[in-house]
Protein backbone atom coordinates (compact mmCIF):
# COMPACT_ATOMS: atom_id res chain seq x y z
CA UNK A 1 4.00 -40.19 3.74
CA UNK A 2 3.79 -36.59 1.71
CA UNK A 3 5.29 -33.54 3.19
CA UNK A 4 3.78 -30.85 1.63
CA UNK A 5 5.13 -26.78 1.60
CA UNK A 6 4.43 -24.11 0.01
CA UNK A 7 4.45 -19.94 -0.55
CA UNK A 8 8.49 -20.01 0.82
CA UNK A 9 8.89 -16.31 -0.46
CA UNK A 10 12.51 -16.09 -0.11
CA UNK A 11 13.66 -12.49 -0.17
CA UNK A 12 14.92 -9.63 0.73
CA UNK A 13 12.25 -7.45 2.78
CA UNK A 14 13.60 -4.48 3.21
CA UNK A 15 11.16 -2.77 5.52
CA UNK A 16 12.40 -5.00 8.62
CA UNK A 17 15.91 -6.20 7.56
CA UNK A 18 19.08 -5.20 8.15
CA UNK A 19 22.41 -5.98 5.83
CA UNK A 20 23.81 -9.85 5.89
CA UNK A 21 25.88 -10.32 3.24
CA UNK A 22 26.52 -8.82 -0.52
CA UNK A 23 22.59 -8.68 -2.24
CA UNK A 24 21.00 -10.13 1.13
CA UNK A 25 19.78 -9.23 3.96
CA UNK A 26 18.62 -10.77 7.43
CA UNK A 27 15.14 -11.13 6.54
CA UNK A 28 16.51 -13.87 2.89
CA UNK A 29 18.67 -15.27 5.89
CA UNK A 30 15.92 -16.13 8.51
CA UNK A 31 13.56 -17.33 5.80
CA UNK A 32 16.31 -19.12 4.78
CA UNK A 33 17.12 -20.74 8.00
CA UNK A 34 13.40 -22.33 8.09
CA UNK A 35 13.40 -23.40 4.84
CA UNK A 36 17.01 -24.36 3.81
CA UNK A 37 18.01 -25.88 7.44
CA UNK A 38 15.13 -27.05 9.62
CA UNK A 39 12.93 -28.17 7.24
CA UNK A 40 15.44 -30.50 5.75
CA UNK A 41 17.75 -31.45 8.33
CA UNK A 42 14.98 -31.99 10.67
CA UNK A 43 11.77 -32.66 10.11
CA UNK A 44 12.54 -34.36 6.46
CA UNK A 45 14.65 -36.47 8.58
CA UNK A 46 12.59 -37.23 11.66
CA UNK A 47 9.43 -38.25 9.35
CA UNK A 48 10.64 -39.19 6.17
CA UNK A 49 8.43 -38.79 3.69
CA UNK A 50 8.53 -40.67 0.28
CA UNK A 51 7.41 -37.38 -1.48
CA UNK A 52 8.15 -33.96 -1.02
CA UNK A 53 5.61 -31.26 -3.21
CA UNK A 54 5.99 -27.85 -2.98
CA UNK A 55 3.24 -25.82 -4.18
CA UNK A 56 4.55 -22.64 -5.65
CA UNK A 57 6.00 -19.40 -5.13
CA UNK A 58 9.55 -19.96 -4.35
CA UNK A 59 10.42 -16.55 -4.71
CA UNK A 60 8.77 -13.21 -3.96
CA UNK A 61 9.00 -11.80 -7.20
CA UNK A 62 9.44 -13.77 -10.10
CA UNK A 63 12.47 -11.57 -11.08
CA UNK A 64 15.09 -12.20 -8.62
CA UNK A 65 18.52 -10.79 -8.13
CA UNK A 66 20.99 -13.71 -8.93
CA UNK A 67 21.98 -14.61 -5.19
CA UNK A 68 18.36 -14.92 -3.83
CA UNK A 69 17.87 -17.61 -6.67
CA UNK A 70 20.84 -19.10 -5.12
CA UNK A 71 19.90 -19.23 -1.81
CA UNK A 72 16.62 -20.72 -3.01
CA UNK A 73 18.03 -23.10 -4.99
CA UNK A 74 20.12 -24.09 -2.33
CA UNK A 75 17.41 -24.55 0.07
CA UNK A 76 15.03 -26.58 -2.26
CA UNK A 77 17.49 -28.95 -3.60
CA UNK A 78 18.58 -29.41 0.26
CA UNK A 79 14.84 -30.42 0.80
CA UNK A 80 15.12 -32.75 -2.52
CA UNK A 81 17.84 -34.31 -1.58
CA UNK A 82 16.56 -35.90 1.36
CA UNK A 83 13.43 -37.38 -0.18
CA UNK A 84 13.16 -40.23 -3.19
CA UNK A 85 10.23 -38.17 -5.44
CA UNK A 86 9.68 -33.94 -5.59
CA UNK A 87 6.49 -32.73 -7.37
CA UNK A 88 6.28 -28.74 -8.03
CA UNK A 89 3.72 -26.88 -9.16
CA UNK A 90 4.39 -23.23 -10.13
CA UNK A 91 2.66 -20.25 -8.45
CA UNK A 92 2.25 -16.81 -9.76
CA UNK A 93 5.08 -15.13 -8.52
CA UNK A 94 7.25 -17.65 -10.05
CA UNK A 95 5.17 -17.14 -13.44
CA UNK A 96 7.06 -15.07 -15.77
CA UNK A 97 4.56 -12.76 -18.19
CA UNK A 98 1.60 -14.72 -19.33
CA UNK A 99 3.37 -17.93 -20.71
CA UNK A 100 2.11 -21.07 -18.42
CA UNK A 101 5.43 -22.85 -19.26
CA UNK A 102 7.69 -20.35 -19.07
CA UNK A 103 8.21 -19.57 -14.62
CA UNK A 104 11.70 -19.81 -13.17
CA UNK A 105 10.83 -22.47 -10.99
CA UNK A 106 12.16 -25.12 -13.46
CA UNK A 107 15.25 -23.33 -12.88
CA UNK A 108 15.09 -24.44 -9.08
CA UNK A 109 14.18 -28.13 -10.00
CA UNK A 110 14.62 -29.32 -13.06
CA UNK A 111 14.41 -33.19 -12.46
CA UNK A 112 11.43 -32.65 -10.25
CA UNK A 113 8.05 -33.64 -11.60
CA UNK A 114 6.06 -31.03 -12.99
CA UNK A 115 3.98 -33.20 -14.90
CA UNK A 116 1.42 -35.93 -13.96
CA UNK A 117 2.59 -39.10 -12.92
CA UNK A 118 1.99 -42.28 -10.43
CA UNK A 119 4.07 -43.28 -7.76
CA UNK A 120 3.64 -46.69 -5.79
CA UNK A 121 6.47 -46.78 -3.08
CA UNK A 122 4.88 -46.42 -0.35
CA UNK A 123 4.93 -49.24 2.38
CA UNK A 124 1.84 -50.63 1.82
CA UNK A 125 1.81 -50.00 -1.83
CA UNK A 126 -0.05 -47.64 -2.12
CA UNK A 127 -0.45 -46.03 -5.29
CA UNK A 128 -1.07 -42.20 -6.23
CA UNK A 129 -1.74 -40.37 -8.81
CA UNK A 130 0.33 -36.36 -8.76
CA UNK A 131 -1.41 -34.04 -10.93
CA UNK A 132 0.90 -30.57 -10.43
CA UNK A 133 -1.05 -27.57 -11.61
CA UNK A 134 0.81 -24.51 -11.94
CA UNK A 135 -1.20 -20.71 -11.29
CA UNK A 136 -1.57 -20.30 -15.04
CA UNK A 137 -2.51 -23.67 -16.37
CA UNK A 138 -6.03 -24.92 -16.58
CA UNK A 139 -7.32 -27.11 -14.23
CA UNK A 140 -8.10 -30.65 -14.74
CA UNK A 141 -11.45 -32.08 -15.62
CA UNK A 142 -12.54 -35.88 -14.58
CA UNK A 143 -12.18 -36.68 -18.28
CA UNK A 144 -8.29 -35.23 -17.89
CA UNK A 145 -7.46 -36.94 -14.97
CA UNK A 146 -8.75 -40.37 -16.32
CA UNK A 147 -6.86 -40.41 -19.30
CA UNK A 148 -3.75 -39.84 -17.36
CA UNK A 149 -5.11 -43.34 -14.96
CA UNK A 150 -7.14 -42.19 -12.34
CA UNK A 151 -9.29 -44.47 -12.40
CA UNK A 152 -6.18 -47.44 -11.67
CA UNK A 153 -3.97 -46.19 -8.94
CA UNK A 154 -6.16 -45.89 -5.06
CA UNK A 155 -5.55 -42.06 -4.88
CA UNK A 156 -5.59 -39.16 -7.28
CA UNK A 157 -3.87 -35.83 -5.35
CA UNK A 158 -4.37 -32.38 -7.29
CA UNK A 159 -1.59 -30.42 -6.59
CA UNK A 160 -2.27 -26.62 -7.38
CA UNK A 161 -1.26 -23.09 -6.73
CA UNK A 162 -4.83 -21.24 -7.35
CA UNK A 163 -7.16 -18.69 -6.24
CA UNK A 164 -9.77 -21.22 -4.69
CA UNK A 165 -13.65 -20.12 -3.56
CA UNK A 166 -13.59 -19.57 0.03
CA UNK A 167 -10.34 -19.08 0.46
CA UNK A 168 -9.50 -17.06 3.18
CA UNK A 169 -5.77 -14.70 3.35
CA UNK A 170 -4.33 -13.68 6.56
CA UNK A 171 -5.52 -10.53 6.66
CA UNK A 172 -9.08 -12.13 6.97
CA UNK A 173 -10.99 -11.28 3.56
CA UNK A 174 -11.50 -13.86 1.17
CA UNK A 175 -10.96 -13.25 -1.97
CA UNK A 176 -13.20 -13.38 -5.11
CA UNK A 177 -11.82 -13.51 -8.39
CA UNK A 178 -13.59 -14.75 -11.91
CA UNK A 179 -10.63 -17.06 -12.40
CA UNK A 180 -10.95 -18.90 -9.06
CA UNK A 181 -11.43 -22.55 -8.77
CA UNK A 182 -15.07 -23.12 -7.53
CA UNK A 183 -16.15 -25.87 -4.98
CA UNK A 184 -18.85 -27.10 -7.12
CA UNK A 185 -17.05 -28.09 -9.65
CA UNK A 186 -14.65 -29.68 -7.81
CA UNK A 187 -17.40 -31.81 -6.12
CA UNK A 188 -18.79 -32.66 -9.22
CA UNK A 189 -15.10 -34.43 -9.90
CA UNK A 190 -15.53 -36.37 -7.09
CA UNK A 191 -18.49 -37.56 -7.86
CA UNK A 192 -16.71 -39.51 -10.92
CA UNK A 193 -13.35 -40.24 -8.81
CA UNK A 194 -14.27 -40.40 -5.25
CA UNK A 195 -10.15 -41.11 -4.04
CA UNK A 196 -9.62 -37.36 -5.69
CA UNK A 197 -8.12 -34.83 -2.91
CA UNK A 198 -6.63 -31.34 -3.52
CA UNK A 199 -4.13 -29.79 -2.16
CA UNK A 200 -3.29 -25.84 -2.42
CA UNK A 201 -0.74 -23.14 -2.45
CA UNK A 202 -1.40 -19.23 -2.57
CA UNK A 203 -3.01 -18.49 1.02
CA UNK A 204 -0.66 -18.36 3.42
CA UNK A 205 -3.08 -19.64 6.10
CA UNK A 206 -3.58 -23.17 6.70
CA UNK A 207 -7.25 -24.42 6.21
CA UNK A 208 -9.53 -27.21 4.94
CA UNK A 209 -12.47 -26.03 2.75
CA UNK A 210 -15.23 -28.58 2.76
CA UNK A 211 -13.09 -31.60 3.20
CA UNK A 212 -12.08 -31.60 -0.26
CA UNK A 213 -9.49 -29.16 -0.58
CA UNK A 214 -6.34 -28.73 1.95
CA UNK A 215 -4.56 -25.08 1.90
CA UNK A 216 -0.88 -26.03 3.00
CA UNK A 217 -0.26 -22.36 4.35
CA UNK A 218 3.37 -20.62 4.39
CA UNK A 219 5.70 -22.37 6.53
CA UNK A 220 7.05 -18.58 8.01
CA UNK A 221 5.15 -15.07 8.70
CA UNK A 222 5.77 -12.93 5.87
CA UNK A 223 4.66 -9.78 6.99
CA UNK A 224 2.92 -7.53 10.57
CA UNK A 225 -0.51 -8.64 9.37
CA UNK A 226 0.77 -12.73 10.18
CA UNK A 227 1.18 -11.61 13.37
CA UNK A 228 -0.08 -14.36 16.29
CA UNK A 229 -0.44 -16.43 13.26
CA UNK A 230 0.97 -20.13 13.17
CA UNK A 231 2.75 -21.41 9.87
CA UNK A 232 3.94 -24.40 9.48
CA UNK A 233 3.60 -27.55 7.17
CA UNK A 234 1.23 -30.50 6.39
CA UNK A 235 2.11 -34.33 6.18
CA UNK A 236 -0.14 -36.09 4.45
CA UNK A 237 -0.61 -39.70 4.95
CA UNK A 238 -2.42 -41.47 1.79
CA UNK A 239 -2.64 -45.42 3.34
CA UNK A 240 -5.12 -43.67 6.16
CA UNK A 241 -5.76 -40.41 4.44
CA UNK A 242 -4.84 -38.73 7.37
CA UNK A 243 -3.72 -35.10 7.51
CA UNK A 244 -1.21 -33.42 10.05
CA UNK A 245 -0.64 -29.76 10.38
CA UNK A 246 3.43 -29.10 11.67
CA UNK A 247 3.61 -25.70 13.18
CA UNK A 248 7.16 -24.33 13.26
CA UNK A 249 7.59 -21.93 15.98
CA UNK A 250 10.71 -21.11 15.57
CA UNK A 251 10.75 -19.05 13.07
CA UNK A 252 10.98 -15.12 12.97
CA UNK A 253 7.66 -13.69 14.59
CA UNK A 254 6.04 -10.09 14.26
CA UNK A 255 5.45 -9.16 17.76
CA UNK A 256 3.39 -5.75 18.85
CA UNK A 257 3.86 -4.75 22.60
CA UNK A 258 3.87 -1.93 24.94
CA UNK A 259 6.08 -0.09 27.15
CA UNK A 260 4.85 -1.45 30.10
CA UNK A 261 5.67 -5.27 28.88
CA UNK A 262 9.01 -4.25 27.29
CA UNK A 263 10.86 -6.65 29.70
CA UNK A 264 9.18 -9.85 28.19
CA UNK A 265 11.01 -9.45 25.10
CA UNK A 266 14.21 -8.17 26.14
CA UNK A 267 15.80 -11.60 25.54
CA UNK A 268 14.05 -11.98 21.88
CA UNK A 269 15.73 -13.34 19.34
CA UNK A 270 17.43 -11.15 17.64
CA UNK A 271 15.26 -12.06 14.38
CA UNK A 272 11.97 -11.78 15.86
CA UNK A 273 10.61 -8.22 14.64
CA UNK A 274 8.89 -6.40 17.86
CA UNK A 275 6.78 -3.36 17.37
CA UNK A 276 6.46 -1.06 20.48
CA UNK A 277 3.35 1.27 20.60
CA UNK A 278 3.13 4.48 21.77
CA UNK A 279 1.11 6.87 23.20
CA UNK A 280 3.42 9.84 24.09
CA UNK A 281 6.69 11.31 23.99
CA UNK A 282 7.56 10.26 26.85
CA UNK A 283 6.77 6.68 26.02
CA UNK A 284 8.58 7.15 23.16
CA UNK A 285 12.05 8.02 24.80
CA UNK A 286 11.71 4.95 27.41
CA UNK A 287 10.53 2.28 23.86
CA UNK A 288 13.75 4.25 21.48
CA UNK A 289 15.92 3.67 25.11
CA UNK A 290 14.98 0.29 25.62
CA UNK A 291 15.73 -0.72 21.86
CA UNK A 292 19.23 0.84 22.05
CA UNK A 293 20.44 -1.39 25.62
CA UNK A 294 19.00 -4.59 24.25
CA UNK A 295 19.82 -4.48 20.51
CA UNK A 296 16.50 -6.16 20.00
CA UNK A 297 15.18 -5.78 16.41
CA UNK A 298 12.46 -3.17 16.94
CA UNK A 299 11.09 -0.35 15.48
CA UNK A 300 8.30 2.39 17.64
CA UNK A 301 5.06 3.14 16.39
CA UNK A 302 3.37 6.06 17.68
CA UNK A 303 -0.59 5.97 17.55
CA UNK A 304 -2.33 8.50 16.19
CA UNK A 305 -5.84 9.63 17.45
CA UNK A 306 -8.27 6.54 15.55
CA UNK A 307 -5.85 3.53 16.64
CA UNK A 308 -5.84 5.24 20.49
CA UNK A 309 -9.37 4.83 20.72
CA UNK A 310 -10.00 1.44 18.54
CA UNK A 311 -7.07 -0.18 21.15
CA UNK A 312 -8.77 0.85 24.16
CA UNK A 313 -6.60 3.71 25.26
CA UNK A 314 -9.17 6.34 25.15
CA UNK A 315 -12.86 7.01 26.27
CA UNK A 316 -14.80 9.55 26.22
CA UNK A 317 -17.77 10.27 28.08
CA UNK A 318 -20.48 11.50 25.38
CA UNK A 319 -23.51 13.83 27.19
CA UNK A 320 -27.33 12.34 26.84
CA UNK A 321 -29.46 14.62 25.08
CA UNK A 322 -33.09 14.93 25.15
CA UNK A 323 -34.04 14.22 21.44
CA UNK A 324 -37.43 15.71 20.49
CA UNK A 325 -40.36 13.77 18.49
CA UNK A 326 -39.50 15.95 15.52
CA UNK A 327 -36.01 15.54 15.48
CA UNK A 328 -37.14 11.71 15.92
CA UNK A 329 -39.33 11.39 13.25
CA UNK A 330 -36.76 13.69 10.61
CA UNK A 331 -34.11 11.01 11.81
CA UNK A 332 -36.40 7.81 10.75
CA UNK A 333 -37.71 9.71 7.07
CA UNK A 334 -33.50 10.03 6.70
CA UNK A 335 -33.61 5.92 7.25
CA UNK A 336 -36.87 4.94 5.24
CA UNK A 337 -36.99 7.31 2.64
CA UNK A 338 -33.83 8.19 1.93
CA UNK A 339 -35.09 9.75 -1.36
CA UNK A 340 -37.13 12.48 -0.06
CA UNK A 341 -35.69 15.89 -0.18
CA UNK A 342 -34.76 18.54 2.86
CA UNK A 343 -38.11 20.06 2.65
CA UNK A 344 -40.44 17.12 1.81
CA UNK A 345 -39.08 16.20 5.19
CA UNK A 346 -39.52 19.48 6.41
CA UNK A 347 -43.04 19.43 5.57
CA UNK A 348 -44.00 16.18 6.67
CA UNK A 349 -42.48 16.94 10.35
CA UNK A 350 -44.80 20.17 9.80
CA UNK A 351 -48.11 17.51 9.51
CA UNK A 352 -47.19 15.21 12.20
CA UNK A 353 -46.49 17.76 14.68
CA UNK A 354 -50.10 19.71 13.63
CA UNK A 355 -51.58 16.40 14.31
């Protein structure tokens, strides 16, 4: 078995945090208790992989202040501990300037593979070929991965922190980049090694594009867009080439409510981060009031005039107008000949209505 993670982002947010301890605040704490306590100490334990990768982006920035590398550190070799092989790949905000060696991920785990290599302890004997690729490297052709054995071991797992065609972030736009790793060629590799399967970092949302690439997705929401989101991580199982998606829900959620379901959250978990929206001032006083008994980590959002009417909260009642042929026919020159100027439509209106 493979448990993969990826796109941890330890760090200190500091638009919904609150102080913790000296450099860190509640926000590297929760992250931290997903990453540094349940992941290892229970479901590294309950399934038991034989390999643990993590594909990229440990940190948020690749510049950290000392005790968030710390607390990373912590929590990854935690993870490491409990499993016989780590593979890492670096992503790009663990990349430091443009050098494709130089990231402080190595820092984190330096005994972990970051270079190709086979591994053959699984029960059945199984054997699998790791080929980490970090966000600045190139990525491997068929001719690379057969001179590192691909063509002797019954799997070949690319392990990569890239922007990938048809990958799709959480806030629902997929992005396009000239650097991006495109499907096609990837097919065309597994046309030549037909046991090849990627695996990606980067997106934080968990996906499977065209059954030859597996986006691991974040293990944690990482900001108000994630919110309703799942996050979790993926066990991959290469005697059956199965692949399970873990959903933790138990980590910190971004939550948006109203005053009229208040009461549902009143027992939240204190690091849950609730949004209450507003429509008035009187709202306002009853959300600011409610925040204060429970201690519940909320902030109040009052709605201006566009997000009032795209939620729902306001209609309007527009009158019907009789529209005359003129004013018709000026409207669809506007549409089809969008070229024409104010009186060339003038002065066709002026023909059609002679007519």
């Amino acid at each position: 078995m493979i448990f993969l993670t990826s796109d941890w982002h330890v760090h200190n947010y500091p638009q919904f945090s609150k102080p913790w301890s000296p450099g860190l605040n509640t926000r590297a704490r929760d992250i931290y208790e997903i990453v540094g306590k349940k992941i290892p100490e229970l479901l590294l334990q309950k399934y038991q992989p034989k390999v643990l990768a993590y594909l990229g982006d440990f940190n948020f920035f690749a510049s950290n202040d000392y005790r968030l590398e710390n607390l990373t550190r912590r929590a990854i070799n935690k993870c490491a501990s409990t499993v016989k092989c780590t593979v890492v790949c670096s992503g790009n905000h663990d990349t430091v300037g443009t050098d494709s060696a130089d990231h402080n991920g190595r820092l984190y785990l330096p005994h972990a593979n970051w270079a190709p290599f086979v591994y053959r302890e699984f029960q059945s004997q199984t054997s699998c070929l790791f080929y980490p690729i970090g966000y600045n490297h190139p990525m491997p052709t068929a001719k690379d991965l057969l001179l590192v054995g691909a063509a002797k071991v019954d799997h070949v797992i690319v392990l990569m922190h890239k922007n990938i065609e048809h990958g799709i972030a959480s806030s629902g736009f997929i992005y396009s980049s000239a650097k991006e790793v495109k499907i096609r060629n990837l097919l065309e590799i597994k046309k030549e090694i037909p046991s090849i399967m990627y695996f990606g970092g980067h997106y934080h949302d968990h996906q499977i594009i065209r059954k030859l690439v597996c986006i691991v997705g974040a293990p944690v929401q990482h900001r108000r867009s994630d919110e309703n989101l799942n996050r979790g991580v993926v066990l991959f199982n290469p005697e059956d080439k199965s692949i399970r998606k873990i959903t933790l829900k138990t980590g910190p959620q971004f939550i948006s409510t109203d005053v009229d379901h208040l009461e549902a959250y009143s027992k939240s978990p204190q690091n849950h981060y609730i949004t209450v929206k507003v429509v008035d001032e009187v709202q306002k006083r009853t959300a600011f009031e409610w925040i204060r008994d429970t201690k519940v980590n909320a902030k109040v959002k009052e709605l201006d005039h566009d997000e009032l009417v795209a939620g729902g909260f306001e209609e309007e009642e527009e009158e019907v107008k009789e529209v005359s042929d003129a004013e018709l026919l000026d409207t669809w020159l506007q549409m089809k000949a969008p070229d024409l100027t104010l009186r060339q439509r003038g002065e066709l209106v002026k023909v059609a209505e002679a007519l």
